[in-house]
Protein backbone atom coordinates (compact mmCIF):
# COMPACT_ATOMS: atom_id res chain seq x y z
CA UNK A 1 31.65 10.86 36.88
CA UNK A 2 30.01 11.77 33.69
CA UNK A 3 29.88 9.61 31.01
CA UNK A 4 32.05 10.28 27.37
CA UNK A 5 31.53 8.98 24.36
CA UNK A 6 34.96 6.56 25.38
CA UNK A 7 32.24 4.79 28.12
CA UNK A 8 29.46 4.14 25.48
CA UNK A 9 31.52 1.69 24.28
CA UNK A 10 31.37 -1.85 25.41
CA UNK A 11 35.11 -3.99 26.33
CA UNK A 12 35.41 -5.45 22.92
CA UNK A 13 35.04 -2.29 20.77
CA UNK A 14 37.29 -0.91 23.49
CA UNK A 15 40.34 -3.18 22.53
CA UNK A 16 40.12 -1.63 19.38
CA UNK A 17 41.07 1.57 18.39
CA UNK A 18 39.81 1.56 15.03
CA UNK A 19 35.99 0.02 16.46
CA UNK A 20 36.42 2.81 19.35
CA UNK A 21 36.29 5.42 16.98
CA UNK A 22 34.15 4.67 14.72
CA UNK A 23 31.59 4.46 17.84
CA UNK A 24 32.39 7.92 18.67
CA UNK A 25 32.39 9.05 15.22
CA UNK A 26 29.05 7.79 15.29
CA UNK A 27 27.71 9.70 18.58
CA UNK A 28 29.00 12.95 16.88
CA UNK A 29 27.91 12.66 13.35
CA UNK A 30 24.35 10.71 14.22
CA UNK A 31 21.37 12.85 15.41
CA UNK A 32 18.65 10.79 15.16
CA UNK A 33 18.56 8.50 12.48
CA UNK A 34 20.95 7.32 10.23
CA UNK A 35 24.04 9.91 9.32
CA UNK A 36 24.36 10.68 5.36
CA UNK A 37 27.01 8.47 4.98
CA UNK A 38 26.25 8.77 0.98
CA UNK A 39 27.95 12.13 1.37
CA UNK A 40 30.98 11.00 2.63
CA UNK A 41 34.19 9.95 0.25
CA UNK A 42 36.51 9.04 3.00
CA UNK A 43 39.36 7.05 1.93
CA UNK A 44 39.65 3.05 2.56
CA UNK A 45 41.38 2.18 5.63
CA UNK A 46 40.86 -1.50 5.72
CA UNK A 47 38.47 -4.28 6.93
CA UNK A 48 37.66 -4.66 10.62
CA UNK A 49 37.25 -7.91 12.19
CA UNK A 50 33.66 -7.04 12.61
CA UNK A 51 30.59 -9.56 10.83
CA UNK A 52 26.63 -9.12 11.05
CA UNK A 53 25.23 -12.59 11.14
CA UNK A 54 21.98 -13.93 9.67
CA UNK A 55 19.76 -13.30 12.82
CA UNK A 56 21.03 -9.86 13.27
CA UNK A 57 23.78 -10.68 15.51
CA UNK A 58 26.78 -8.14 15.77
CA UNK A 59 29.92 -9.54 16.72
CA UNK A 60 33.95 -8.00 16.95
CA UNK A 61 36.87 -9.88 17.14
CA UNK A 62 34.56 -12.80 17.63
CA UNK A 63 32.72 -11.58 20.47
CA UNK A 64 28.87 -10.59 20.39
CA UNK A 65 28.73 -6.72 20.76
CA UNK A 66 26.06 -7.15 23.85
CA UNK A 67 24.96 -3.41 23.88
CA UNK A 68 21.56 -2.48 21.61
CA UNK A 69 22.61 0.93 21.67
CA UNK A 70 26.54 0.46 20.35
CA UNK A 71 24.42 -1.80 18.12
CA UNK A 72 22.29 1.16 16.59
CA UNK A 73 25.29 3.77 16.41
CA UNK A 74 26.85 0.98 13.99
CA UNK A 75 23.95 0.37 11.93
CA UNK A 76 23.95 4.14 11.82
CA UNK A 77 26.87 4.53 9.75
CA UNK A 78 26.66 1.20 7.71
CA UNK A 79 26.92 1.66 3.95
CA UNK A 80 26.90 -1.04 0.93
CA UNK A 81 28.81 -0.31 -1.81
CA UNK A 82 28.04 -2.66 -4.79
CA UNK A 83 28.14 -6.09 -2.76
CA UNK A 84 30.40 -4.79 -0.06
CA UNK A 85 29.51 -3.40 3.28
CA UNK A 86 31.42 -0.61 5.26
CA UNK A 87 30.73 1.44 8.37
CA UNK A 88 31.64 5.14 7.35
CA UNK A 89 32.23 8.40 8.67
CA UNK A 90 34.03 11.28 7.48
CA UNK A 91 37.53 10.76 7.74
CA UNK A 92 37.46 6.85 7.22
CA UNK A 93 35.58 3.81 5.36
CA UNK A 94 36.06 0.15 7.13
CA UNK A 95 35.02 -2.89 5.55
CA UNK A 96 33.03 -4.89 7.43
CA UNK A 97 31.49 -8.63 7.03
CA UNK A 98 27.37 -9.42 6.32
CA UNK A 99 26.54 -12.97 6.91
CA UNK A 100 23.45 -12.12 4.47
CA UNK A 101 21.39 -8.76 4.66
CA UNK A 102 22.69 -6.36 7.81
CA UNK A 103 19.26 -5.87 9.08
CA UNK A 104 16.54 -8.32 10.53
CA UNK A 105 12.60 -7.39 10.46
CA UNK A 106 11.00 -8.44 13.30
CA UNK A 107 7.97 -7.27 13.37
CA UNK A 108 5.01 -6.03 11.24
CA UNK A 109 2.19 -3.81 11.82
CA UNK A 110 -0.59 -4.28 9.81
CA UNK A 111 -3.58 -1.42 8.33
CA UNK A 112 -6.20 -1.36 6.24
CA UNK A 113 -6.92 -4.06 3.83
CA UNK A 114 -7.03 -5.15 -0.07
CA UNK A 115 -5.15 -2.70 -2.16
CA UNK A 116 -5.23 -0.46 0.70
CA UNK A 117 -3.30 -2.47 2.92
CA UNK A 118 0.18 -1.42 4.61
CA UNK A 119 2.97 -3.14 5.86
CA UNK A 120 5.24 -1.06 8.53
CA UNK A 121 8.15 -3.21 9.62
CA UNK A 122 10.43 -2.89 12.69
CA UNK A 123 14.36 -3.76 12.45
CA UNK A 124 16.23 -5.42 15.16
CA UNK A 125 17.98 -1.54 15.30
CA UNK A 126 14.92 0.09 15.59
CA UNK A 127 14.60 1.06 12.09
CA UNK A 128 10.67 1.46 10.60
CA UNK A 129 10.10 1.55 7.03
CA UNK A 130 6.02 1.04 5.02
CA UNK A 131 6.98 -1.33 2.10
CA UNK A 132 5.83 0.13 -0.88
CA UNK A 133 7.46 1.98 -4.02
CA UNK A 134 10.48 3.18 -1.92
CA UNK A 135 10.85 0.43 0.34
CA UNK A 136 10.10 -2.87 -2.04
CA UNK A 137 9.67 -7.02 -0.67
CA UNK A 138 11.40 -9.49 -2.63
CA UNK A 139 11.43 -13.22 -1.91
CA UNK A 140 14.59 -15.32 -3.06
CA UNK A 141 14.28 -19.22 -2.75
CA UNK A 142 17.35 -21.13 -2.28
CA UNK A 143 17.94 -23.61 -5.53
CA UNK A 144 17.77 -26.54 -4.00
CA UNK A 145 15.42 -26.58 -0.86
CA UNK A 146 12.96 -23.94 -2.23
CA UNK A 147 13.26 -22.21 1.21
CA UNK A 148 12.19 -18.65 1.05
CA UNK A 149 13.99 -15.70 2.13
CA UNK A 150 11.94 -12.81 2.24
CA UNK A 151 13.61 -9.24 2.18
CA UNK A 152 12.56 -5.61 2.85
CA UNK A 153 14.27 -2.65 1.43
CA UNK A 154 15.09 -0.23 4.42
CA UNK A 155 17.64 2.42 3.25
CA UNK A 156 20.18 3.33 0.32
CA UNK A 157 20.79 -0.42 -0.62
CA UNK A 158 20.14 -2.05 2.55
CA UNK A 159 17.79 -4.91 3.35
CA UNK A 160 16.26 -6.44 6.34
CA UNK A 161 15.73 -10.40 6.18
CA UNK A 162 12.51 -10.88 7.52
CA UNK A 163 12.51 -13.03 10.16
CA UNK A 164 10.42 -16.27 10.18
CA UNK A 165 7.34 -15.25 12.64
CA UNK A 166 6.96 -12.01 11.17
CA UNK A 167 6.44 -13.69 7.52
CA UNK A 168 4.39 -16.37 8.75
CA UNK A 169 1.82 -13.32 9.95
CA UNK A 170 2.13 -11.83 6.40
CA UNK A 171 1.48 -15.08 4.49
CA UNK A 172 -1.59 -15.10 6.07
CA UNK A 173 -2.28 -11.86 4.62
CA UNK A 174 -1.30 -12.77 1.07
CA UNK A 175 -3.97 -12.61 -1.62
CA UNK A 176 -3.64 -13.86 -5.64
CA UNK A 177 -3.58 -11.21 -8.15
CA UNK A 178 -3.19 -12.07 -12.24
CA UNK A 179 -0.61 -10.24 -13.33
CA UNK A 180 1.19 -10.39 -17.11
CA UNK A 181 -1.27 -13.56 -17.60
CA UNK A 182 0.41 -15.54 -14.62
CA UNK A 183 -1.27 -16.07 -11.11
CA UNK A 184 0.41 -14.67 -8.13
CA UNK A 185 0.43 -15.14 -4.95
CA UNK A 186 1.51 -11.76 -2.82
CA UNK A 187 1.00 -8.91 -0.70
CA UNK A 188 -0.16 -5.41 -0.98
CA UNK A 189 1.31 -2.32 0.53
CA UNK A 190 1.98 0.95 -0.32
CA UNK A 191 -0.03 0.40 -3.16
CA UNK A 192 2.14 -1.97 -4.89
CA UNK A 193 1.36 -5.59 -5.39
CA UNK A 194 4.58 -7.73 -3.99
CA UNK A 195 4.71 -10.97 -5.69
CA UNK A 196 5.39 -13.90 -3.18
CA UNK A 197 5.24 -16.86 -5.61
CA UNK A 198 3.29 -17.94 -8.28
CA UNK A 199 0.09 -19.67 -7.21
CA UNK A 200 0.49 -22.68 -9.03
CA UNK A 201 3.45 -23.74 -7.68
CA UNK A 202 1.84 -22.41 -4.00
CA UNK A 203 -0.84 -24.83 -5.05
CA UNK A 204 1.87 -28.00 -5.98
CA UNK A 205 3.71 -27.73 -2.62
């Protein structure tokens, strides 16, 4: 029997209507790549019990959503509004819960050196993006651990957390750079200078 769009979708997306649609939604409107959900002004139909956790994780009505591929057609139609998160298509808008940022980086490939040096990263949905201008790295620390969480802009207000290993690689590819009379400690790509941390306080932990 040939497959429909129906049998894409795994048994938990299945149970609901609303999660079955927007999956086929998403086969119709999605070529490849994302589908311009900025172009769509559906109107709000309400929040689906659906949450992206910190490590990338999927899940619906509790459940992990086990398929990469019903995975991707999500991602596909996933917009933030402000600090909200929906997955859109033309005829509806469903809000939707993100643990922190929707997308995961992990993994970096890494050309050319000094100013010269890029940084392509890979999402846990495929997704490939050189940080530079267009596609900046910001680090937040938490306010009482210091901990750093490292972010990459992928698309129209939507970041990837990168992941632990994949920053570890790019520390080791950080150089200091005065900038505004302060010391930096950062990475180039894209021919912008990404500041990491100030060196001083690099040097004090």
């Amino acid at each position: 029997m040939a497959k429909t769009p129906d049998t894409e979708v795994n048994a938990a997306a299945a149970s609901g209507p609303t999660a079955e649609g927007l999956a086929v939604a998403a086969q119709r409107a999605g070529k490849k790549g994302p589908a311009p959900v900025h172009l769509w002004n559906p109107p709000f139909c309400g929040d689906l019990d659906m949450e992206i956790r910190r490590d990338g994780t999927w899940f619906y009505l509790g459940t992990p959503i086990g398929r990469p591929a019903l995975v991707r057609l999500f991602s596909s139609i996933l917009r933030r509004d402000g600090d909200a998160y929906f997955l859109v298509t033309p005829v509806e808008k469903v809000g939707i819960r993100v643990e922190d940022a929707p997308f995961v980086a992990v993994d970096v490939e890494i050309s050319g050196e000094g100013t010269a040096q890029d940084l392509t990263f890979t999402t846990q949905v495929g997704d490939t993006v050189t940080a530079g201008p267009e596609h900046p790295i910001r680090v937040e620390r938490d306010a009482d651990t210091g901990e750093p969480s490292p972010y990459v802009h992928i698309r129209a207000n939507l970041e990837a957390l990168i992941d632990r290993k994949t920053f570890y690689r790019l520390v080791e590819r950080g150089v200091h750079v005065e900038q505004d009379g302060t010391s930096w400690f950062g990475l180039w790509s894209g021919g912008v200078f990404f500041r990491l941390i100030p060196s001083a306080e690099l040097a004090d932990g």
